[in-house]
PDB file of N, CA and C in Angstrom:
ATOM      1  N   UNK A   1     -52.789  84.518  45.147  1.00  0.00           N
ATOM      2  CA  UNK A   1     -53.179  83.163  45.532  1.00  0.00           C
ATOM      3  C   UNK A   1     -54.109  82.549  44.481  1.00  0.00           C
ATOM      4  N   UNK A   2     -55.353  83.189  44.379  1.00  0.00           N
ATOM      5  CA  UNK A   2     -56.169  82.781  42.879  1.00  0.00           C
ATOM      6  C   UNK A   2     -55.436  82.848  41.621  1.00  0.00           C
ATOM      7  N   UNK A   3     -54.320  83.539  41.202  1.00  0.00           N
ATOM      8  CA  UNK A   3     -53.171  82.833  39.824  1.00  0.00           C
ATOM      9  C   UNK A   3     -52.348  82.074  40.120  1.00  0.00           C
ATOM     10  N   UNK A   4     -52.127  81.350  41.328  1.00  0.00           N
ATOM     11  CA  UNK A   4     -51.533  80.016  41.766  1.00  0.00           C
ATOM     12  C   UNK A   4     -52.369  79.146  41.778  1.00  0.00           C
ATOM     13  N   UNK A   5     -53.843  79.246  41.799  1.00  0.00           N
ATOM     14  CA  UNK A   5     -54.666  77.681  42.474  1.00  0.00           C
ATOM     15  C   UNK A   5     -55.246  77.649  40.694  1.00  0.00           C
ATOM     16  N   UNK A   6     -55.274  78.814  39.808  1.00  0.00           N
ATOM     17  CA  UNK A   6     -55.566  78.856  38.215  1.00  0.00           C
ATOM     18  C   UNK A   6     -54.512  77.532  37.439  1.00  0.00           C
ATOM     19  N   UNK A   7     -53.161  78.656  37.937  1.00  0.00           N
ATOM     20  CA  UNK A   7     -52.029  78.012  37.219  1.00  0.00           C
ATOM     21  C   UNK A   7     -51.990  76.119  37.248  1.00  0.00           C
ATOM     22  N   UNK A   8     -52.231  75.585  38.724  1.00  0.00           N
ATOM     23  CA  UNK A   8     -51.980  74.358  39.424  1.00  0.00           C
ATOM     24  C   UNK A   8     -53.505  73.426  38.726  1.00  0.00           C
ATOM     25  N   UNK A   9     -54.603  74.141  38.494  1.00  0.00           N
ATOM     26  CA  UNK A   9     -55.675  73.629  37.667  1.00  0.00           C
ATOM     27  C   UNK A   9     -55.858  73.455  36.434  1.00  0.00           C
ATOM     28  N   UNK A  10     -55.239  74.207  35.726  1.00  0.00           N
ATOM     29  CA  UNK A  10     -54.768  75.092  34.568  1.00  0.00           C
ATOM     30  C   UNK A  10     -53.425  73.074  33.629  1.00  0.00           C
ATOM     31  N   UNK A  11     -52.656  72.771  34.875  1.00  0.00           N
ATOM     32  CA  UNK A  11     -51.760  71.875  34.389  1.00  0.00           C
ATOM     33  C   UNK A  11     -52.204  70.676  34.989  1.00  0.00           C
ATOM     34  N   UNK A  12     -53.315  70.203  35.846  1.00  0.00           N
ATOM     35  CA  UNK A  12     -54.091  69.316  35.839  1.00  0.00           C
ATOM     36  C   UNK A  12     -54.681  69.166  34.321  1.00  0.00           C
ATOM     37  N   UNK A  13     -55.662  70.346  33.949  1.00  0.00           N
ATOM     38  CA  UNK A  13     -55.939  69.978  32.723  1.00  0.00           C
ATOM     39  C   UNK A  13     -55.384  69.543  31.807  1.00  0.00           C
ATOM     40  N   UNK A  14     -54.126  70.064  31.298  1.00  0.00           N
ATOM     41  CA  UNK A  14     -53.297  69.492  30.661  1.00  0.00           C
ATOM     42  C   UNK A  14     -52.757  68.383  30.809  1.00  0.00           C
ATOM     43  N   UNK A  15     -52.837  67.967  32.057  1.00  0.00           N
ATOM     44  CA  UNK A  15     -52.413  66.361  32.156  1.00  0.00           C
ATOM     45  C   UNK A  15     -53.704  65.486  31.865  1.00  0.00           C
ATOM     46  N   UNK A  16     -54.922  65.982  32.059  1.00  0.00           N
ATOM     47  CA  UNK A  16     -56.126  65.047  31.816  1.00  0.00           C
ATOM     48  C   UNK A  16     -55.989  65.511  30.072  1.00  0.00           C
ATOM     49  N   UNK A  17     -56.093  66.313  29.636  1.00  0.00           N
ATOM     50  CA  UNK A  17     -55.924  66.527  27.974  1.00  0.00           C
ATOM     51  C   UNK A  17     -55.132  65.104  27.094  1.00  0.00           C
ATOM     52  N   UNK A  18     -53.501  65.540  27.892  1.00  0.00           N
ATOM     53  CA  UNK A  18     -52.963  64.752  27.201  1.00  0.00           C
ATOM     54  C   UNK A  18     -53.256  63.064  27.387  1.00  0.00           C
ATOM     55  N   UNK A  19     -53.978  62.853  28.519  1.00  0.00           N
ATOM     56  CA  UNK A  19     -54.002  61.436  28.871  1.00  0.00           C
ATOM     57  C   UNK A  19     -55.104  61.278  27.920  1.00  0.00           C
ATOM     58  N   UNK A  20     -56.044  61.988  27.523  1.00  0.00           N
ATOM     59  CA  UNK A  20     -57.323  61.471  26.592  1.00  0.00           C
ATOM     60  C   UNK A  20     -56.515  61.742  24.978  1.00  0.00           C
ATOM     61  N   UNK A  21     -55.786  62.597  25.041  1.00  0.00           N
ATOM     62  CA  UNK A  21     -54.770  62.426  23.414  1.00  0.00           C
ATOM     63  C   UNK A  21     -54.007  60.922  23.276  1.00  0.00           C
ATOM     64  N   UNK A  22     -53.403  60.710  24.205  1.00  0.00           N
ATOM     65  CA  UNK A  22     -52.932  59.363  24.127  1.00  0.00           C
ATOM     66  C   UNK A  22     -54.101  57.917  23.665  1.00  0.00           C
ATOM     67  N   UNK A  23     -54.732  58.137  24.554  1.00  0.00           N
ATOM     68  CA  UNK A  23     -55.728  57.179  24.104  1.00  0.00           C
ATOM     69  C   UNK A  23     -56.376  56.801  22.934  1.00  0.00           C
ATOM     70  N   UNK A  24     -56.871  58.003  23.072  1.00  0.00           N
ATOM     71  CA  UNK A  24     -57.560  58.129  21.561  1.00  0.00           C
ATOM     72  C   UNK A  24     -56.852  57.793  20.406  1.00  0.00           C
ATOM     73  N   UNK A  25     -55.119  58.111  20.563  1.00  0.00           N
ATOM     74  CA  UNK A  25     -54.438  57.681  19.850  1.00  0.00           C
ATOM     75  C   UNK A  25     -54.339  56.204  19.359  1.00  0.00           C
ATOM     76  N   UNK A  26     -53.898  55.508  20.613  1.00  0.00           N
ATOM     77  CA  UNK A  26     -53.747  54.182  20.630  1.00  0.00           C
ATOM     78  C   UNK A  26     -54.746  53.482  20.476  1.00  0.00           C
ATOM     79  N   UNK A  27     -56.081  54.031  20.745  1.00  0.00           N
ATOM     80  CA  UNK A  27     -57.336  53.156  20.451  1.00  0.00           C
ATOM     81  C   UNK A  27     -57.753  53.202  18.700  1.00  0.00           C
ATOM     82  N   UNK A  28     -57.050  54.513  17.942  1.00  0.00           N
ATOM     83  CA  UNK A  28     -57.368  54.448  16.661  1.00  0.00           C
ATOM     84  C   UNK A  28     -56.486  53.068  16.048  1.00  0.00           C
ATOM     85  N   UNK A  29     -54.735  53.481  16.749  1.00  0.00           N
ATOM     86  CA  UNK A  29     -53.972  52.619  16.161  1.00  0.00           C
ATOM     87  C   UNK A  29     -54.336  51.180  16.544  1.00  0.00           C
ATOM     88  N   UNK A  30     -55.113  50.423  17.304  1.00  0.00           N
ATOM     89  CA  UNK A  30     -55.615  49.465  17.623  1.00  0.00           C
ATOM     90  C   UNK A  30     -56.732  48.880  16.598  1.00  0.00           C
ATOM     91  N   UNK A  31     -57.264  49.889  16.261  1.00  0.00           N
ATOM     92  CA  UNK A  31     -58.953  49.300  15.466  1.00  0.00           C
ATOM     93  C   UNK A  31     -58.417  49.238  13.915  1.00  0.00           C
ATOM     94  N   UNK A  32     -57.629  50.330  13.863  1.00  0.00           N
ATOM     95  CA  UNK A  32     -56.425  50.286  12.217  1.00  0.00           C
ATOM     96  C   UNK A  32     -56.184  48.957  12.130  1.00  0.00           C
ATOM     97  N   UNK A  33     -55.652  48.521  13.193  1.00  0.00           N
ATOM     98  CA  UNK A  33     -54.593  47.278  12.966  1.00  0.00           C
ATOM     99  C   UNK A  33     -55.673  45.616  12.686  1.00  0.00           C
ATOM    100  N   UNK A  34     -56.619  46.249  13.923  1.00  0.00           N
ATOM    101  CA  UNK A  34     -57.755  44.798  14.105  1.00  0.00           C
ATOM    102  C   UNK A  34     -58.522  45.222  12.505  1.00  0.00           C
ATOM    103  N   UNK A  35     -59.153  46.372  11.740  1.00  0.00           N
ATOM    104  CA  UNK A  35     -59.459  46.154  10.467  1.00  0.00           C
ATOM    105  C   UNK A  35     -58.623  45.737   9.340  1.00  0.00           C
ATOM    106  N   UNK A  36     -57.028  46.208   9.530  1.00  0.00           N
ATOM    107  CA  UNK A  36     -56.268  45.211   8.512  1.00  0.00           C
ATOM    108  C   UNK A  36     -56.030  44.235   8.713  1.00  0.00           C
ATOM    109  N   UNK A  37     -56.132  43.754   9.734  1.00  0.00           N
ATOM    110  CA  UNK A  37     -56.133  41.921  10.303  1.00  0.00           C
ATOM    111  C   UNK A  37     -57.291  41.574   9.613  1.00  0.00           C
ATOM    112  N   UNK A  38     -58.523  41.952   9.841  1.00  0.00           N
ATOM    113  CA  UNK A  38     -59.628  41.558   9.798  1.00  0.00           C
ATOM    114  C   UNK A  38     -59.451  40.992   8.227  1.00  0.00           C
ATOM    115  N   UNK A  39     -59.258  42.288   7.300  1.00  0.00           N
ATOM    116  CA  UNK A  39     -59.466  41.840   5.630  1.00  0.00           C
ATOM    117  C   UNK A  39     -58.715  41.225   5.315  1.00  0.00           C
ATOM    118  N   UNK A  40     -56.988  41.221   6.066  1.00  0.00           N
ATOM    119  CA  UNK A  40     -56.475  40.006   4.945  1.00  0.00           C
ATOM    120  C   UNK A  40     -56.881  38.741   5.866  1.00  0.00           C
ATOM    121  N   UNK A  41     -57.467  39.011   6.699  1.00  0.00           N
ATOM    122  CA  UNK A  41     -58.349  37.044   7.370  1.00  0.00           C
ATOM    123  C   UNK A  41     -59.134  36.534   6.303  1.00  0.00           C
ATOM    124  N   UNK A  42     -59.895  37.416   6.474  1.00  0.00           N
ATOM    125  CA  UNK A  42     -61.646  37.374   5.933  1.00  0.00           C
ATOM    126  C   UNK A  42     -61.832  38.258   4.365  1.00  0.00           C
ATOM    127  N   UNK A  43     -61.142  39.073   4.152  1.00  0.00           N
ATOM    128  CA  UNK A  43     -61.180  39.601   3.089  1.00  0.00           C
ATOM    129  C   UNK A  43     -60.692  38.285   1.453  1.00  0.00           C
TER     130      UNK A  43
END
């Protein structure tokens, strides 16, 4: 029963993991994009 309630916590984490990989992703590719906007504006 305790390597079933491991396993079932175990792939929660992995779903909270990957949801903060995603992000982080898209928030880099976001600030990439708003600093090359930025310089050919203002640059």
């Amino acid at each position: 029963m305790s390597k079933n309630r491991k396993v079932k916590h175990s792939k929660k984490e992995e779903l909270h993991a990957r949801k903060v990989v995603r992000i982080t992703f898209i928030s880099m590719i976001a600030l990439g994009a708003a600093i090359i906007i930025g310089f050919s504006l203002f640059g």
